[in-house]
C-alpha atoms as a PDB file:
ATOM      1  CA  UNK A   1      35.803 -14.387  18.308  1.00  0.00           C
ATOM      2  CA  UNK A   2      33.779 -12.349  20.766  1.00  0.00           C
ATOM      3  CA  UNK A   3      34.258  -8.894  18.513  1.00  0.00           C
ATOM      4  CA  UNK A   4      32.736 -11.172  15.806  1.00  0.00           C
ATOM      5  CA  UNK A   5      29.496 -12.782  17.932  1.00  0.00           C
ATOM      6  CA  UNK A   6      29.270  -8.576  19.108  1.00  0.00           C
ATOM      7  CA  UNK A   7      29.105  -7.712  15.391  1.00  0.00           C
ATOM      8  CA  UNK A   8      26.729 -10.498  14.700  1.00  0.00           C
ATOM      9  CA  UNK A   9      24.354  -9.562  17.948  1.00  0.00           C
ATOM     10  CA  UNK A  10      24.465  -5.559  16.575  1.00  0.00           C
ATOM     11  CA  UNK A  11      23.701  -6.470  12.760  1.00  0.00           C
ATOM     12  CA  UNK A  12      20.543  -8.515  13.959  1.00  0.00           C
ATOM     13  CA  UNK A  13      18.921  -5.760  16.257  1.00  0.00           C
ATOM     14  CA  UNK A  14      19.496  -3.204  13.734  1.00  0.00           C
ATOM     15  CA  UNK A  15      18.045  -6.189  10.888  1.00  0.00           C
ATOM     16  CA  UNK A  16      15.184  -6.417  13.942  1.00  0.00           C
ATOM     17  CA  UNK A  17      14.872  -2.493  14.199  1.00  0.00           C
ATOM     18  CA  UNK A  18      14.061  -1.957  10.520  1.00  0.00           C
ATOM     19  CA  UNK A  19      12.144  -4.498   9.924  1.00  0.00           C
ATOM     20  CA  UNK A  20       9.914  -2.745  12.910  1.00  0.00           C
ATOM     21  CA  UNK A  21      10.071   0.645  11.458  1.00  0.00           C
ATOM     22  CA  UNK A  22       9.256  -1.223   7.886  1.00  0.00           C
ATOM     23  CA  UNK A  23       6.186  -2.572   9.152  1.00  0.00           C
ATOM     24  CA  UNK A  24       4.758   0.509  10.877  1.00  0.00           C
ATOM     25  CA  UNK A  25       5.420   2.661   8.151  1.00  0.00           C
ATOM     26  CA  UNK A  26       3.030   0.210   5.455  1.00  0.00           C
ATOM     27  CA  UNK A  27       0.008   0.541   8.468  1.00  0.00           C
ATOM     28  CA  UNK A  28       0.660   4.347   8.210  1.00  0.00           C
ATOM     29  CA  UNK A  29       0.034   4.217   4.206  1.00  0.00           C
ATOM     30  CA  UNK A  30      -2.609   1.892   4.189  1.00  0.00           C
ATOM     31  CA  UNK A  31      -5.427   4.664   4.921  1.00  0.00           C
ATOM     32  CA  UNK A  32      -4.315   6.727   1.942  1.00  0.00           C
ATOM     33  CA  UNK A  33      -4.507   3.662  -0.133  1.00  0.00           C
ATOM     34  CA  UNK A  34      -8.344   3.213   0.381  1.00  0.00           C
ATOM     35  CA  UNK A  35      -8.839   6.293   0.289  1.00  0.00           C
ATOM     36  CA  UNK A  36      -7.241   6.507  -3.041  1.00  0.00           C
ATOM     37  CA  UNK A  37      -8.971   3.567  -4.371  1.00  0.00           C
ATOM     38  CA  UNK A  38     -12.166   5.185  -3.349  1.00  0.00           C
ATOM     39  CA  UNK A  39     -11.775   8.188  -4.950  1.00  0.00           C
ATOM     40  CA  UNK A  40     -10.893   6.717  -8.321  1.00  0.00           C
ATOM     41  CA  UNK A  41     -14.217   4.000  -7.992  1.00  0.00           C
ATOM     42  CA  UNK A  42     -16.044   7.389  -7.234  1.00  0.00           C
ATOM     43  CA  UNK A  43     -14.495   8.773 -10.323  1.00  0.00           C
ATOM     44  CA  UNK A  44     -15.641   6.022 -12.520  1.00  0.00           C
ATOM     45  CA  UNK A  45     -19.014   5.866 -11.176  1.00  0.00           C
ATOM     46  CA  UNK A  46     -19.196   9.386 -11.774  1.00  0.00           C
ATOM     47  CA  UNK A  47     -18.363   9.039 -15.351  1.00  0.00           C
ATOM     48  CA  UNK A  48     -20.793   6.186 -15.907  1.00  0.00           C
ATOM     49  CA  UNK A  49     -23.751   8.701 -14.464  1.00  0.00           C
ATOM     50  CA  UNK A  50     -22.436  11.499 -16.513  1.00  0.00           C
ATOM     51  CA  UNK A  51     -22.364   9.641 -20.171  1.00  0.00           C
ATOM     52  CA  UNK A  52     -25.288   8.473 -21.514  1.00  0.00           C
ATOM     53  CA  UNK A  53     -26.346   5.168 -21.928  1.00  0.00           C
ATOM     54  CA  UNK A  54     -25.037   3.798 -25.805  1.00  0.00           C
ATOM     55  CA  UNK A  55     -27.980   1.644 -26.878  1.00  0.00           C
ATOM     56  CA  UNK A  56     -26.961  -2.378 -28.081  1.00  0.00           C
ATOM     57  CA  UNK A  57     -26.974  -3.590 -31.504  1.00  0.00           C
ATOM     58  CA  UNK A  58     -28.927  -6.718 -31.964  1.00  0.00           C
ATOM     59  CA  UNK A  59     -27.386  -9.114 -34.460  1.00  0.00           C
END
């Protein structure tokens, strides 16, 4: 019984451990993420400047 409470004790700290390493690694990303979504609003802006106005139709 105690090898199994052992076993039990392990597989939670290394459940514990990941879940740690998990979480740091998404704050690492997030950065590059706004900076991605940045670049592509920058992108589309840029396109909107670049092509002229299309004039409306009135019905």
């Amino acid at each position: 019984m105690q090898l199994e409470s052992q076993l039990a004790a392990h597989h939670a700290t290394d459940l514990r451990d990941r879940a740690e390493s998990h979480r740091l690694a998404a704050e690492a990303r997030r950065p590059r993420e706004l900076r991605t979504r940045l670049g592509w609003t920058l992108v589309e802006v840029g396109l909107r400047l670049a092509n002229p106005p299309r004039p409306a139709f009135a019905h």
